[in-house]
Every structure is written in structure tokens, then in C-alpha cells.
N, C-alpha and C. Protein backbone atom coordinates (compact mmCIF):
# COMPACT_ATOMS: atom_id res chain seq x y z
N UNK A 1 33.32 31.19 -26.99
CA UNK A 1 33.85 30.01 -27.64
C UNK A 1 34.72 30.44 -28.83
N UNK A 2 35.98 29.50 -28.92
CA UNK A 2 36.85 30.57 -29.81
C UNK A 2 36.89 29.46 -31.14
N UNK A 3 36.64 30.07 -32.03
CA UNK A 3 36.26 29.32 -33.60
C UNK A 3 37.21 29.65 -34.74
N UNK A 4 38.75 29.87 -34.37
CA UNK A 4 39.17 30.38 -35.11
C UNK A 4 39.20 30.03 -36.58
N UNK A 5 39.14 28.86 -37.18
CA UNK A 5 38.66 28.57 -38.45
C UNK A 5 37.44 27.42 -38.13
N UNK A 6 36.91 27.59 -39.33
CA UNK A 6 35.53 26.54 -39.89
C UNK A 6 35.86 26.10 -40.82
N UNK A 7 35.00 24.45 -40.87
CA UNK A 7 35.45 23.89 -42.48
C UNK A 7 34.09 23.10 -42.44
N UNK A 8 33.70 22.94 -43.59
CA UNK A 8 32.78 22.41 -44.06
C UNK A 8 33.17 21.52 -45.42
N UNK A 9 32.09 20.30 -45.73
CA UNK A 9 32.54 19.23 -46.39
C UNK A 9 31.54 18.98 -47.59
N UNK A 10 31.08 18.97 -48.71
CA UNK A 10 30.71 19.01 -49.61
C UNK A 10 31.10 17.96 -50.76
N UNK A 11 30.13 17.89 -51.51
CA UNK A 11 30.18 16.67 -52.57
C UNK A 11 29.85 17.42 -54.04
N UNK A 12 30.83 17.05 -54.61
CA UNK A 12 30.57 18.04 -56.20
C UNK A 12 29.61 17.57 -56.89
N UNK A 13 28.40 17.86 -57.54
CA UNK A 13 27.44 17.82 -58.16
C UNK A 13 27.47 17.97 -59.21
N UNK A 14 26.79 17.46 -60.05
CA UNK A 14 26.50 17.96 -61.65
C UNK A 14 26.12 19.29 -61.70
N UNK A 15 25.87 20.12 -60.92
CA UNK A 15 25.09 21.64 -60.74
C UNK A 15 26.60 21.67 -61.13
N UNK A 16 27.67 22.03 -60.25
CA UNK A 16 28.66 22.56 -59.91
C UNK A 16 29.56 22.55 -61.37
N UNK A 17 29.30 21.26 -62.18
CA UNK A 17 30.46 21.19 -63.29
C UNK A 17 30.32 22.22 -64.55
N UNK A 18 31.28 22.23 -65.39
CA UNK A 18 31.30 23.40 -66.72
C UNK A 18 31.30 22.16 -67.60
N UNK A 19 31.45 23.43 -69.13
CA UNK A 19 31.30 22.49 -70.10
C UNK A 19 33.16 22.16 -69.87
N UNK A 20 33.70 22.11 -69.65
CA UNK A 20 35.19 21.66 -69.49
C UNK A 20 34.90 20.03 -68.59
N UNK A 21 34.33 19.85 -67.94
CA UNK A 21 33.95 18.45 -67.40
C UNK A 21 34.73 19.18 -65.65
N UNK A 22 34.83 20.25 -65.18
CA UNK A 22 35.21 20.46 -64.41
C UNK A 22 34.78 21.31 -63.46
N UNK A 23 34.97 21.51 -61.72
CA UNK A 23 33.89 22.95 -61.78
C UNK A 23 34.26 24.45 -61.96
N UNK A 24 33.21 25.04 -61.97
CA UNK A 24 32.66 26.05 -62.86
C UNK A 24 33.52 26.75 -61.60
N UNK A 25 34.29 28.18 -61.80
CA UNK A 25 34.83 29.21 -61.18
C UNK A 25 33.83 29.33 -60.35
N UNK A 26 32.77 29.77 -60.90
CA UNK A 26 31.94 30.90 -59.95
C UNK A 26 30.77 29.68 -58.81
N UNK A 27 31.27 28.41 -59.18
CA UNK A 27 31.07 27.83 -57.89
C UNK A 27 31.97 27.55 -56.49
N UNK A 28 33.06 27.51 -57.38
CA UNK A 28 34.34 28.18 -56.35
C UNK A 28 34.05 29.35 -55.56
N UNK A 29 33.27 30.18 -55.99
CA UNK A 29 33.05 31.31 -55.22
C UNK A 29 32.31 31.44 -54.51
N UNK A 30 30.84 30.83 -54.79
CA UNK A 30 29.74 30.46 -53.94
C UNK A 30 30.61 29.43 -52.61
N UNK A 31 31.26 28.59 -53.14
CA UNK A 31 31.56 28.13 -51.72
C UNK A 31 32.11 28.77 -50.48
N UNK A 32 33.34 29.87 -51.43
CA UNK A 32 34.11 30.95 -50.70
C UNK A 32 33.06 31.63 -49.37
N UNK A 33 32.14 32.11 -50.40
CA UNK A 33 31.22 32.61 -49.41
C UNK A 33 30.18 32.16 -48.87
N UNK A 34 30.15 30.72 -49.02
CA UNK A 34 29.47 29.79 -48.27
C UNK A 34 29.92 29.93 -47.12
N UNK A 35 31.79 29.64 -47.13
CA UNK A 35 32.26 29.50 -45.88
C UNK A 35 32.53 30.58 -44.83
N UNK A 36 32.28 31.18 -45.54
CA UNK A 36 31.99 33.03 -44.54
C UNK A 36 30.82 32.89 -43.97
N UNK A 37 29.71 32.74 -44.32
CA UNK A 37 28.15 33.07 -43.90
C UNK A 37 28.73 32.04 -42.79
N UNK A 38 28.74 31.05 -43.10
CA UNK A 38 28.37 29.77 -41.85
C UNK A 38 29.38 30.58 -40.62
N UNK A 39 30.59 30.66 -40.96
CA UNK A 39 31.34 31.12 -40.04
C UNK A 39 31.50 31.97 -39.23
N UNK A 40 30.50 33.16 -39.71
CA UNK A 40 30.04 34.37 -39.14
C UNK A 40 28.74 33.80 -38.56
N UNK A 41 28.10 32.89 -38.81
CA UNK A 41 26.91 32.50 -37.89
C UNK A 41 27.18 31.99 -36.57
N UNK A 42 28.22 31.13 -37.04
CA UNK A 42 28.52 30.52 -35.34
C UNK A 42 29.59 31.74 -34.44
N UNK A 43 29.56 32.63 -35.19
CA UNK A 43 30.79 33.83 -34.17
C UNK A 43 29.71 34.61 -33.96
N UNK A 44 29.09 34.90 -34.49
CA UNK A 44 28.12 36.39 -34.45
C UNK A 44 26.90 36.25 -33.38
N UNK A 45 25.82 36.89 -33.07
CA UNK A 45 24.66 36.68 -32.11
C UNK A 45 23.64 37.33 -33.25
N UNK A 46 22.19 37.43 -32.69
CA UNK A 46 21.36 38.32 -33.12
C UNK A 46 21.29 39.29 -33.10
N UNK A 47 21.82 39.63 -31.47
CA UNK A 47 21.67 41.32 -31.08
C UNK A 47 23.06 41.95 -32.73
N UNK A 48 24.18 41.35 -32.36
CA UNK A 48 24.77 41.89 -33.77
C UNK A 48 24.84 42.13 -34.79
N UNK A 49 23.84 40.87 -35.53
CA UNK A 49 23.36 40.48 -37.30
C UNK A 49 22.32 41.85 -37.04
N UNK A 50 21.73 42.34 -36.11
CA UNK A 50 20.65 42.86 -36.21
C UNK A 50 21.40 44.48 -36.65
N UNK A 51 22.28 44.55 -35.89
CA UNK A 51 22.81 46.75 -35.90
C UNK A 51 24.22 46.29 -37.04
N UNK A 52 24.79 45.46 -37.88
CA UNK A 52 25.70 45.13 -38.80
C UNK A 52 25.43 43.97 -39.72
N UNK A 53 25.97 44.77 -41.04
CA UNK A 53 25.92 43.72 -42.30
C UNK A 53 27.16 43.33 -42.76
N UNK A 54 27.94 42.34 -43.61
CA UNK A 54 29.23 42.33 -44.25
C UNK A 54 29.23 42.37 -45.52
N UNK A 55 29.71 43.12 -46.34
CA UNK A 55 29.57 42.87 -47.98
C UNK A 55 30.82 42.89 -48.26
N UNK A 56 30.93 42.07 -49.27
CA UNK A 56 32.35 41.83 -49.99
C UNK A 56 32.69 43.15 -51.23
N UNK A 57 33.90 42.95 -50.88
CA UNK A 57 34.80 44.36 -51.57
C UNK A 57 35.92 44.22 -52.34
N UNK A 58 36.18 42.86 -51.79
CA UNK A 58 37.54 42.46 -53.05
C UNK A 58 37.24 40.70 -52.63
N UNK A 59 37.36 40.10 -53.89
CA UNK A 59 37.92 38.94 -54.07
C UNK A 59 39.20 38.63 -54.51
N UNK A 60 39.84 37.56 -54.29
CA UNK A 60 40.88 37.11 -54.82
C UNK A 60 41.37 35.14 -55.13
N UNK A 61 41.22 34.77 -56.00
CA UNK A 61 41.15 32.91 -56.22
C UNK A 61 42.09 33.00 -57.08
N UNK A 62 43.41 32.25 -56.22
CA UNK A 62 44.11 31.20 -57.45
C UNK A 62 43.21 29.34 -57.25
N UNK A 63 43.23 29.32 -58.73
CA UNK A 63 42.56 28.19 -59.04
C UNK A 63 43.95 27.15 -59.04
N UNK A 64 44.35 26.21 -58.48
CA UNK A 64 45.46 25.74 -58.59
C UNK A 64 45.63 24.26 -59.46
N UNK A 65 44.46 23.65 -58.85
CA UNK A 65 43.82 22.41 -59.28
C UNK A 65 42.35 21.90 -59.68
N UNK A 66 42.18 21.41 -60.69
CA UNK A 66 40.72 21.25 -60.88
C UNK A 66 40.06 20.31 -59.83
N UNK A 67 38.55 20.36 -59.57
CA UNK A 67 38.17 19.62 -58.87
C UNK A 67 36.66 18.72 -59.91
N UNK A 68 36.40 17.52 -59.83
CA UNK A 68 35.41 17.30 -60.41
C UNK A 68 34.28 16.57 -60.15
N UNK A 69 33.08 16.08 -60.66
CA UNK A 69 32.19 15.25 -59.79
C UNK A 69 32.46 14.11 -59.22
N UNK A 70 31.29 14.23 -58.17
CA UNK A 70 31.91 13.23 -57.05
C UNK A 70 33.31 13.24 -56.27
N UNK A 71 33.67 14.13 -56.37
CA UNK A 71 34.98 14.74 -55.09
C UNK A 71 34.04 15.72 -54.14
N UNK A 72 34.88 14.82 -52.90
CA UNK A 72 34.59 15.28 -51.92
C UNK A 72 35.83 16.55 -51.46
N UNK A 73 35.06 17.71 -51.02
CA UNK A 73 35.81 18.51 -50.95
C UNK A 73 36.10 19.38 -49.64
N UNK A 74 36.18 19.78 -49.01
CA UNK A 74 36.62 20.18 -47.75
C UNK A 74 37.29 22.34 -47.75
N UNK A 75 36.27 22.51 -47.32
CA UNK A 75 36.21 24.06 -46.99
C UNK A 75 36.47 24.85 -46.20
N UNK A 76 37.63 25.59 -45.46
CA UNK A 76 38.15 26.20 -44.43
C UNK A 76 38.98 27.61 -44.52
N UNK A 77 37.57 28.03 -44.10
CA UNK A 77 38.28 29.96 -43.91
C UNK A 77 38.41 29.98 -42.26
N UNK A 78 39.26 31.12 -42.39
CA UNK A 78 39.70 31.85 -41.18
C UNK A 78 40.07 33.43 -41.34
N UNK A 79 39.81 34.13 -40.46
CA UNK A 79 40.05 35.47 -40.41
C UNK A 79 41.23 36.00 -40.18
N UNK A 80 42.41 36.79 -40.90
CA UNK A 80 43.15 37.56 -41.48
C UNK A 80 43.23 38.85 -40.25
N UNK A 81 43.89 39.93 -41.07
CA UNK A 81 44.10 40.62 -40.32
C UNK A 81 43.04 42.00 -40.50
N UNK A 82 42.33 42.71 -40.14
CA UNK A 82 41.47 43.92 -39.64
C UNK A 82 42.10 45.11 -39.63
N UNK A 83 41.59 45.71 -40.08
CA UNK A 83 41.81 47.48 -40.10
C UNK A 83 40.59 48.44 -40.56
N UNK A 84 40.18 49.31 -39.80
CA UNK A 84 39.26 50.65 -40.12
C UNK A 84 37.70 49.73 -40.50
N UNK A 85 37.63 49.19 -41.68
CA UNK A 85 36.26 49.35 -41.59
C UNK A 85 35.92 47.81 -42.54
N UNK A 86 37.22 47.06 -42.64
CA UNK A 86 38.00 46.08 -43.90
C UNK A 86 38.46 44.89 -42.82
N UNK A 87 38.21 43.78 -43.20
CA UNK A 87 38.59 42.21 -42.51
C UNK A 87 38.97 41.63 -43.51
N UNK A 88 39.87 40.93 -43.51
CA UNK A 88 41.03 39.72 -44.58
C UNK A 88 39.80 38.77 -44.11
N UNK A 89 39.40 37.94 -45.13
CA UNK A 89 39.33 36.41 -44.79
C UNK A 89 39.98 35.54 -46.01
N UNK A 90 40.56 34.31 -45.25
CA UNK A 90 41.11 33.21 -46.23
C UNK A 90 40.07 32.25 -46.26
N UNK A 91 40.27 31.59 -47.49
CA UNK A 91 39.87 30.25 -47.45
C UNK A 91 40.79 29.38 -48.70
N UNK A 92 40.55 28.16 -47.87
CA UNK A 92 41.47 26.91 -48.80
C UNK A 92 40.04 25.91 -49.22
N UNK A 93 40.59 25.86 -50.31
CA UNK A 93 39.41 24.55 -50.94
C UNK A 93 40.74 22.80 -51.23
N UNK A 94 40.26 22.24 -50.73
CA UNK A 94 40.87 21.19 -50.64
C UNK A 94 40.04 19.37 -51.00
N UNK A 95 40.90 18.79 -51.57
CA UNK A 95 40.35 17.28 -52.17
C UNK A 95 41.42 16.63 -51.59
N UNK A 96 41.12 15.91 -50.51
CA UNK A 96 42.07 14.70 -49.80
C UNK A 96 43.57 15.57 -49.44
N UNK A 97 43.46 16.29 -48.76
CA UNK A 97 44.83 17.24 -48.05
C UNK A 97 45.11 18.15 -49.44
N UNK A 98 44.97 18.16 -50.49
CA UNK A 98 45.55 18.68 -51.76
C UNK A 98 44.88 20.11 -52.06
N UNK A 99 45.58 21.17 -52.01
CA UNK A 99 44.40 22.33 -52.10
C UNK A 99 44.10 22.72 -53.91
N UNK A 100 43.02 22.84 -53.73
CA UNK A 100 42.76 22.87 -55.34
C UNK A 100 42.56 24.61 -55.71
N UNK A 101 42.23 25.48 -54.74
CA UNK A 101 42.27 27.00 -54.70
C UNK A 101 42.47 27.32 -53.49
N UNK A 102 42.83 28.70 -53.72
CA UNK A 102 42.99 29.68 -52.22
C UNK A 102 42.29 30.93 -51.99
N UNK A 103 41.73 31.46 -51.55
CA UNK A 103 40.74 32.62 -51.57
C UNK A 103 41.16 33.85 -50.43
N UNK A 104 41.40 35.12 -50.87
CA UNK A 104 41.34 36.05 -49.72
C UNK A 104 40.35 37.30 -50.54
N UNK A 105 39.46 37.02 -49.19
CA UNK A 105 38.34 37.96 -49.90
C UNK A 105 38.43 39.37 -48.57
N UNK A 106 38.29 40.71 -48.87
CA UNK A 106 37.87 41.63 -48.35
C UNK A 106 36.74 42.17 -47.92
N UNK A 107 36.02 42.01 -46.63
CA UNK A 107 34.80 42.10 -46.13
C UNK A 107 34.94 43.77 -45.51
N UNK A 108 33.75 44.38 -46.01
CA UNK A 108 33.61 45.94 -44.88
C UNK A 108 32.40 45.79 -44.58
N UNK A 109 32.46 46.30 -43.10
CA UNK A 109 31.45 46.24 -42.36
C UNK A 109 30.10 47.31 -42.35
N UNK A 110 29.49 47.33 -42.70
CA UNK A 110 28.36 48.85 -42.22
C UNK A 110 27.49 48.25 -41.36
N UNK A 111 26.74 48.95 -41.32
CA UNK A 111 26.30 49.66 -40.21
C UNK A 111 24.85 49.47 -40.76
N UNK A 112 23.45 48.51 -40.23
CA UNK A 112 22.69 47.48 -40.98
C UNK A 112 21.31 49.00 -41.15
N UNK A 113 21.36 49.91 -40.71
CA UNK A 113 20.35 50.72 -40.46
C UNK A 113 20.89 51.48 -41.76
N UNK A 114 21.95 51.95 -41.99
CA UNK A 114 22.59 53.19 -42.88
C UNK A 114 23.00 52.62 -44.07
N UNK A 115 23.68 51.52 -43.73
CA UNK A 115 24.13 51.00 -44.98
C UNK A 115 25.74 51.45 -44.99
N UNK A 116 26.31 52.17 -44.56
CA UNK A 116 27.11 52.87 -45.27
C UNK A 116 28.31 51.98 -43.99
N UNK A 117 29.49 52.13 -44.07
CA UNK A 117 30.59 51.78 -43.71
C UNK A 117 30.94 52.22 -42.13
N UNK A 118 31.40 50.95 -41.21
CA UNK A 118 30.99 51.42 -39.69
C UNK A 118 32.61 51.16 -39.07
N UNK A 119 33.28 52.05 -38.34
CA UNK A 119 34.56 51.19 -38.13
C UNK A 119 34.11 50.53 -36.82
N UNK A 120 35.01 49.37 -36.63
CA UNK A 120 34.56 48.13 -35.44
C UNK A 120 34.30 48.61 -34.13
N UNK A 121 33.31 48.53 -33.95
CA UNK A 121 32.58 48.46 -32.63
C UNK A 121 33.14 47.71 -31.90
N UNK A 122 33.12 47.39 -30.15
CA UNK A 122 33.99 46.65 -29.50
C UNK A 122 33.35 45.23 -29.57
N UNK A 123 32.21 45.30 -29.93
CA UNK A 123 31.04 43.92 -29.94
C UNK A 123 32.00 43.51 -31.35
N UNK A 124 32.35 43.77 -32.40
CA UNK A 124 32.70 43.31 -33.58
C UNK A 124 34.62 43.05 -33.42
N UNK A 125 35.20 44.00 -32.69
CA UNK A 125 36.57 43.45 -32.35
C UNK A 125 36.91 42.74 -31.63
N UNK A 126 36.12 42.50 -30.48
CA UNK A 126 36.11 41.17 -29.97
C UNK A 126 35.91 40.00 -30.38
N UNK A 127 35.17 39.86 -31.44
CA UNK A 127 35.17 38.44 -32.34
C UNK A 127 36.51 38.42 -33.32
N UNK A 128 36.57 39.93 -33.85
CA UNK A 128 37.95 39.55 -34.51
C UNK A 128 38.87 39.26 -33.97
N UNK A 129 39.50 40.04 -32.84
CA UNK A 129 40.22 39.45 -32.34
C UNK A 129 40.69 38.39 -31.74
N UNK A 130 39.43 37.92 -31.03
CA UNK A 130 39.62 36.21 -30.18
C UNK A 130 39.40 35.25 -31.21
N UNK A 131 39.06 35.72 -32.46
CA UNK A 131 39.14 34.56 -33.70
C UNK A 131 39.95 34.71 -34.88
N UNK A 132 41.33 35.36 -34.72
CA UNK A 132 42.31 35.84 -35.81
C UNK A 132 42.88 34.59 -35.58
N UNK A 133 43.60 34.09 -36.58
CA UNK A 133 44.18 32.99 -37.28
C UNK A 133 45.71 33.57 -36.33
């Protein structure tokens, strides 16, 4: 099944706001990688979560627009382009079509027994590939 992006829909909370009356960066980020986990759940299996992990290696957020309580907000990454041991993912954070940030974060893969850095297995390029943007 080919999933090339996911989006998910969310409601801003009083958790989420700063003392600015607005939200807080680093909930921007939790969502970022909200929308990774989910997205890698519905691409991935067990047999795979089980022999590979993903940890993040670079972030990147322009904040463009504030977002604040009670906006409904709308979450959609998709996967970038792949090399050696490194996956691009985007994501757009959006309030009614309007994007309020943009996210490209750098995921490397290891290898869930070692820990250490695995280049793509054909079980892992096959999802990248049949799910590149």
C-alpha cells in the first residue's frame, strides 16, 4: 500500500502555548516528530521495527506563522530523498491551507541490535522508494 504522505489533525491546547500567548517552538517539534512515528508505523511491519531503529540527526523549522489556541491544525510529512545511511523527511504544519512552519529533518538508520548506523537493506528501500514524494 503506497502512503506517500500522512497528515494528521490536531487542536492547540493550553499545554502547547508560551508565555508569548502563542505555541511554544519545541511543540512544533514534537509534532514534527509526531508525524514521522505515525508515518513510519503505517509503512513499516514488526519483522522491521524489530532488526531497525530511526534517530534524528538534523533538524531544520522555519517558523513562518504563529499558531494559537484552539486552531485546528493539520500535519503532513513525506519522504525526501535517501542516501547511504540518511532519509530527508518534510513536513508542513498548516491552519486552514496557510502553512505556519516547514520542517526537513534528517533520519539515520541503525541497525536495532548494534545501535550503530546500517546502510538500507532492500526491506528498508523498498518503502523508501515506493513512498518518495
Amino acid at each position: 500500500m503506497k502512503n506517500i504522505s500522512y497528515s494528521y489533525t490536531l487542536i492547540v491546547s493550553e499545554n502547547d502555548i508560551d508565555t508569548l500567548n502563542h505555541v511554544n517552538n519545541v511543540t512544533y517539534l514534537n509534532w514534527v516528530q509526531n508525524a514521522a512515528q505515525k508515518h513510519w508505523e503505517i509503512l513499516s511491519n514488526p519483522a522491521i521495527n524489530n532488526k531497525y531503529v530511526w534517530v534524528v540527526i538534523r533538524h531544520e523549522i522555519d517558523y513562518l506563522l504563529p499558531a494559537i489556541l484552539n486552531d485546528v491544525i493539520t500535519v503532513t510529512t513525506y519522504i525526501g530523498d535517501f542516501y547511504g545511511v540518511k532519509s530527508e523527511r518534510f513536513v508542513e504544519i498548516k491552519r486552514a491551507g496557510k502553512i505556519l512552519a516547514k520542517a526537513k529533518t534528517i533520519w539515520c538508520l541503525l541497525d536495532k541490535v548494534s545501535m550503530k548506523p546500517i546502510k538500507f537493506p532492500a526491506d528498508i528501500l523498498d518503502i523508501l522508494q515506493s513512498n518518495k514524494a
